[in-house]
C-alpha atoms as a PDB file:
ATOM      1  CA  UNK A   1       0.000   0.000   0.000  1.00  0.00           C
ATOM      2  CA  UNK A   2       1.799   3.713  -1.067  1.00  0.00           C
ATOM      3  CA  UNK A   3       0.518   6.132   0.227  1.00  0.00           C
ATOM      4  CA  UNK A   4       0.957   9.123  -2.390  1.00  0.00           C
ATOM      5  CA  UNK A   5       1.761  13.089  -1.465  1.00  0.00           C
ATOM      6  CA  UNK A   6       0.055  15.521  -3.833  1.00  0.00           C
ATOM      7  CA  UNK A   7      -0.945  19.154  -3.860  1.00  0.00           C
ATOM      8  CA  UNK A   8      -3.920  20.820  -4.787  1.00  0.00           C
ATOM      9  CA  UNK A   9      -4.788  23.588  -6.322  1.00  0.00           C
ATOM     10  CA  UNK A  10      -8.323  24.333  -3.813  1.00  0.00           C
ATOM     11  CA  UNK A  11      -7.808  27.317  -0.819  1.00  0.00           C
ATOM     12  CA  UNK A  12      -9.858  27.264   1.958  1.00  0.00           C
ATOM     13  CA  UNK A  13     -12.515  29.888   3.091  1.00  0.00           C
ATOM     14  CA  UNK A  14     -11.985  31.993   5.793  1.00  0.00           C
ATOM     15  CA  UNK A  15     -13.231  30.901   8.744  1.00  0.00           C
ATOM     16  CA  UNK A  16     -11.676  27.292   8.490  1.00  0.00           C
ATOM     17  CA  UNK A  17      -8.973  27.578  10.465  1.00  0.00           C
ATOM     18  CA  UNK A  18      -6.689  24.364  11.556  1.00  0.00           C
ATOM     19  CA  UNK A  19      -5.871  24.125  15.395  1.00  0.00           C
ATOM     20  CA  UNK A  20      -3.246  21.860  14.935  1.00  0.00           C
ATOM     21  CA  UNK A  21      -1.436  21.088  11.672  1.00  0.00           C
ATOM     22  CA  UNK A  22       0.953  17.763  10.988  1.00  0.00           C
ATOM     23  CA  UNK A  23       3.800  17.318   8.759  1.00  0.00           C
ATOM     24  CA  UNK A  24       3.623  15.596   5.648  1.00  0.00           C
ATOM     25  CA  UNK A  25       5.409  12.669   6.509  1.00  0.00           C
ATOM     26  CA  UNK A  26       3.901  12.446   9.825  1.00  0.00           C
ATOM     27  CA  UNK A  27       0.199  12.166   8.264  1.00  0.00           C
ATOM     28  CA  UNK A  28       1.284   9.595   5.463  1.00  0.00           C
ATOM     29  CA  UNK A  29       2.452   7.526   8.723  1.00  0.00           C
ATOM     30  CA  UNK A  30      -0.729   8.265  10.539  1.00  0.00           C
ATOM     31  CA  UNK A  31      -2.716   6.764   7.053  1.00  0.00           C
ATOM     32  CA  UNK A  32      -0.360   4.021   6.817  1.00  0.00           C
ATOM     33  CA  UNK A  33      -0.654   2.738  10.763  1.00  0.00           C
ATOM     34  CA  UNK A  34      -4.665   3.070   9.910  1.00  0.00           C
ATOM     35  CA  UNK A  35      -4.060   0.587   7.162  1.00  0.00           C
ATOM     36  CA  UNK A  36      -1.964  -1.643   9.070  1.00  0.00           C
ATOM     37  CA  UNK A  37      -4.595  -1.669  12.086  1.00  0.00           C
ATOM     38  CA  UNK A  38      -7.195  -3.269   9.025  1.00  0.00           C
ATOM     39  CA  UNK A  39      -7.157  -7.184   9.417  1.00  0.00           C
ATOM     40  CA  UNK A  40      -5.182  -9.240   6.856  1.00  0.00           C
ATOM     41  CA  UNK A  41      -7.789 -10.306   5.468  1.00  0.00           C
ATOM     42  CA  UNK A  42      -9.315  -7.461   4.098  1.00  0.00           C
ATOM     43  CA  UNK A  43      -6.051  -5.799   3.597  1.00  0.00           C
ATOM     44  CA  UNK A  44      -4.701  -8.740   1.231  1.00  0.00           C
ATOM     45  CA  UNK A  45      -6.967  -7.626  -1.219  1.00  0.00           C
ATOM     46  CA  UNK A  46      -6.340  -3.984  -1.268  1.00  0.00           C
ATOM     47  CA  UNK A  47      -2.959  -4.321  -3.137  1.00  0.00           C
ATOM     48  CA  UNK A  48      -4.877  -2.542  -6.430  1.00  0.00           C
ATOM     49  CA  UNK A  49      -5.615   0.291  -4.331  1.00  0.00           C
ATOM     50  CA  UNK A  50      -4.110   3.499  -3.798  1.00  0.00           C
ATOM     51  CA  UNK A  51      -4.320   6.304  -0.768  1.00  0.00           C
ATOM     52  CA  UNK A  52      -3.565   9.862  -1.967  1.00  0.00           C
ATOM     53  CA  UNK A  53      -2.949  12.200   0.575  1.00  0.00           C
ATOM     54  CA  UNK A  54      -4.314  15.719  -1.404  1.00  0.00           C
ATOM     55  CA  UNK A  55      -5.047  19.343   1.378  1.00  0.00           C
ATOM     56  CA  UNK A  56      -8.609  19.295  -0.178  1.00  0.00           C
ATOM     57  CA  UNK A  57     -11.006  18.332  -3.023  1.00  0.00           C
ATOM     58  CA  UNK A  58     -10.531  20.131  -5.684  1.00  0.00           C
ATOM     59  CA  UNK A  59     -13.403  22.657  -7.245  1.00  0.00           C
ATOM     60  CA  UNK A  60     -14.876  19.840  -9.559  1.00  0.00           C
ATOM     61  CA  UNK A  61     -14.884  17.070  -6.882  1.00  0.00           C
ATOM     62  CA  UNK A  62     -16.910  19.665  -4.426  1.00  0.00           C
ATOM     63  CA  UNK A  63     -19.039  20.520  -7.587  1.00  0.00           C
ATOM     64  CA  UNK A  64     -20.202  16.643  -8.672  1.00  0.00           C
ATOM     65  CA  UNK A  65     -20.673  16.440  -4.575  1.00  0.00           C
ATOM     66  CA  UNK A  66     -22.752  19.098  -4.298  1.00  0.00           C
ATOM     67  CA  UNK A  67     -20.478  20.797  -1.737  1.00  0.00           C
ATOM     68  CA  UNK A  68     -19.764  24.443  -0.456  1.00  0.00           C
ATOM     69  CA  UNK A  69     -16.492  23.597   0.643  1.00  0.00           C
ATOM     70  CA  UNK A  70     -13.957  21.720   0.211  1.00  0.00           C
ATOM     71  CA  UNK A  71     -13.050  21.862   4.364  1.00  0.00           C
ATOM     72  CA  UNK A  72     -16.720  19.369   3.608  1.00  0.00           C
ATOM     73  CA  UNK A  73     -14.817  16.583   2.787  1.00  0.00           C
ATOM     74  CA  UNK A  74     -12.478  14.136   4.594  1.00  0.00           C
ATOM     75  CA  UNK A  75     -11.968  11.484   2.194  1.00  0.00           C
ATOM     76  CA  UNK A  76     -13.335  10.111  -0.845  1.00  0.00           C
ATOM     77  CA  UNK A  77     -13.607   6.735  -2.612  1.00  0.00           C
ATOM     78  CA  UNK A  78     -12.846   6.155  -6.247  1.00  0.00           C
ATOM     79  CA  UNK A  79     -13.425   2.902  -7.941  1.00  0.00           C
ATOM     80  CA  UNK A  80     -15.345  -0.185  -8.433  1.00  0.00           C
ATOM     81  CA  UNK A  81     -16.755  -1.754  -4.850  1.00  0.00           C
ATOM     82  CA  UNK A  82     -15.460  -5.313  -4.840  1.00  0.00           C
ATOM     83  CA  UNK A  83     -19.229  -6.155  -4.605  1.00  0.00           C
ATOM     84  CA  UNK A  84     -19.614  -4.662  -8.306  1.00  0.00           C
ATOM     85  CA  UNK A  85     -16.950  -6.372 -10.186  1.00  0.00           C
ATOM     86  CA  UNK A  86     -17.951  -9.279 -11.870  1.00  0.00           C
ATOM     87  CA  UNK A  87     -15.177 -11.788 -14.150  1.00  0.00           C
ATOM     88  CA  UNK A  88     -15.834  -9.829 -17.621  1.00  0.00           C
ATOM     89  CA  UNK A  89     -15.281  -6.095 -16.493  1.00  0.00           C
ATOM     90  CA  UNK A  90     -12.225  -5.234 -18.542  1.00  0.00           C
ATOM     91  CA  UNK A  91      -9.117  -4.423 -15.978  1.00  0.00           C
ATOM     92  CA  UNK A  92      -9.655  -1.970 -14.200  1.00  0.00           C
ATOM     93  CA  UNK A  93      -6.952   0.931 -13.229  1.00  0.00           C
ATOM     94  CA  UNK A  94      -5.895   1.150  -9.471  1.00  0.00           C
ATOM     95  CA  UNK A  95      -8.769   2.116  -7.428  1.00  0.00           C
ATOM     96  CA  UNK A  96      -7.805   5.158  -5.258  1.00  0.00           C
ATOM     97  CA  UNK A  97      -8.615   6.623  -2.018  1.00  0.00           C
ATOM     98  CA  UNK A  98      -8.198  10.138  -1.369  1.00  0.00           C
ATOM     99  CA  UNK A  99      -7.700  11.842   2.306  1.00  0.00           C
ATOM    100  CA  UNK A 100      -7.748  15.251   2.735  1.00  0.00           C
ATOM    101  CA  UNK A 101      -5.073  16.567   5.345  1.00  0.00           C
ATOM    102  CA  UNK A 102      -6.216  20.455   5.833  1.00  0.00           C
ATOM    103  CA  UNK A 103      -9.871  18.964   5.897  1.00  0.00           C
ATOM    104  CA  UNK A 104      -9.145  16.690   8.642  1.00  0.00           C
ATOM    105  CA  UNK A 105      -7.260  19.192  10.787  1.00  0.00           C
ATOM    106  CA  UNK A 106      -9.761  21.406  10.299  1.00  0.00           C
ATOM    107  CA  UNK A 107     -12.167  19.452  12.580  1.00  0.00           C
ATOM    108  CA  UNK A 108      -9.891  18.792  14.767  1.00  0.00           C
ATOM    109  CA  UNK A 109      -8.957  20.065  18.103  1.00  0.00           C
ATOM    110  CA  UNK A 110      -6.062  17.756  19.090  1.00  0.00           C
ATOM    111  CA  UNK A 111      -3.894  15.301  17.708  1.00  0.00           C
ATOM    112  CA  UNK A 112      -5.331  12.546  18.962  1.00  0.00           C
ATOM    113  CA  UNK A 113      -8.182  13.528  18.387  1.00  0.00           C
ATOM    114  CA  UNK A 114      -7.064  14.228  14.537  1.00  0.00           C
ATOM    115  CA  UNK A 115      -5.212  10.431  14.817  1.00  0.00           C
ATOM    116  CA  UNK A 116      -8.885   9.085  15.190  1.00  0.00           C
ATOM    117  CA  UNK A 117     -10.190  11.158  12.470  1.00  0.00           C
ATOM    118  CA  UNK A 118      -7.595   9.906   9.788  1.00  0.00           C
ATOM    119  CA  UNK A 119      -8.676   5.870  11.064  1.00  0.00           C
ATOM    120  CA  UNK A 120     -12.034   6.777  10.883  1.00  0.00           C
ATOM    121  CA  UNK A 121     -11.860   8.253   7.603  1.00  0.00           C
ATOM    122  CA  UNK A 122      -9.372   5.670   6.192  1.00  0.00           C
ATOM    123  CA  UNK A 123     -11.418   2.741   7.392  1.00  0.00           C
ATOM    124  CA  UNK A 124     -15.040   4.330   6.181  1.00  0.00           C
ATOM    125  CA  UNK A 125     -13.068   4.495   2.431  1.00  0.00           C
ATOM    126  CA  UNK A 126     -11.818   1.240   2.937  1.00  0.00           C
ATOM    127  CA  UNK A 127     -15.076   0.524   3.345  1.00  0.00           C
ATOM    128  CA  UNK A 128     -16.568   1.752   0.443  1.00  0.00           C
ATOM    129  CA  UNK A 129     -13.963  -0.100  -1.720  1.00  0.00           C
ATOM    130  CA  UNK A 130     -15.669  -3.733  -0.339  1.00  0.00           C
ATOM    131  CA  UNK A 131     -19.085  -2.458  -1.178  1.00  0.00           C
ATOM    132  CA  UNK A 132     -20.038  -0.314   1.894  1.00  0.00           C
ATOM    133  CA  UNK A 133     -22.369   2.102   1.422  1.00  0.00           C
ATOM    134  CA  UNK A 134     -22.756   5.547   3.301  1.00  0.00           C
ATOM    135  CA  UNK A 135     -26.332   4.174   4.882  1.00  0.00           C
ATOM    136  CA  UNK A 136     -24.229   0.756   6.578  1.00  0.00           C
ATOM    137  CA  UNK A 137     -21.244   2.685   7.737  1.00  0.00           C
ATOM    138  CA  UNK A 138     -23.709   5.360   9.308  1.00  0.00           C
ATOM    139  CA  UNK A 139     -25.449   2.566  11.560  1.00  0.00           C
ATOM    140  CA  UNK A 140     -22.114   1.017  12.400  1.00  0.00           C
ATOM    141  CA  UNK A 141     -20.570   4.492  13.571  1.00  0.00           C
ATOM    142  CA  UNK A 142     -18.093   5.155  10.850  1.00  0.00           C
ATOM    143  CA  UNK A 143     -20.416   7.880   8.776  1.00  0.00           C
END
């Protein structure tokens, strides 16, 4: 699992201010222990999946979503659920999950409290890649 380190081109509004802010390296850490805290059994079958660590969705993203801000948005799912694919779909690229640092940070007052914002949100996008919708993750806790 790599977790990827990108920048994008979105600026917050004002009034989004983060308490606390980490490092780059720290919060690819922080994803990657999220991953690792998955059972093997699920992660096994995550190896065509990607996390990319972005500060925000970008203006289209928040646009198809129907957002007002990007500071809206933790993470974000894009692929095929496992639960979709069937033996002819054509191969697919790597499905990819997105986290969004300055989001996260944003809602957070603490660190630790930001370290159990990053599992939550890596584990409801893991989530979504096995077939998970918003509904189910809502009534388990994870929404």
């Amino acid at each position: 699992m790599n977790v990827i380190l990108k920048e994008a081109g979105v600026r917050g509004k004002a009034g989004w201010v983060a308490l606390m802010r980490f490092d780059a390296d720290t919060f690819a850490r922080l994803i990657e222990e999220a991953v690792q805290l998955l059972p093997e059994q699920f992660r096994r079958h995550m190896e065509n999946v990607t996390i990319d660590v972005q500060p925000l969705a970008d203006r289209e993203t928040c646009r198809d979503m129907g957002l007002k801000s990007p500071y809206q948005l933790l993470g974000l799912y894009r692929g095929v659920p496992l639960t979709e694919r069937h033996v002819e779909m054509p191969p697919a690229f790597p499905d990819c999950i997105e986290i969004y640092q300055k989001a996260i940070e944003a809602v957070c007052d603490d660190e630790g409290e930001a370290i159990e914002e990053i599992r939550t949100t890596v584990l409801h996008e893991v989530a979504h890649f096995f077939g998970f919708n918003d509904d189910q993750l809502e009534e388990m806790g994870y929404g």
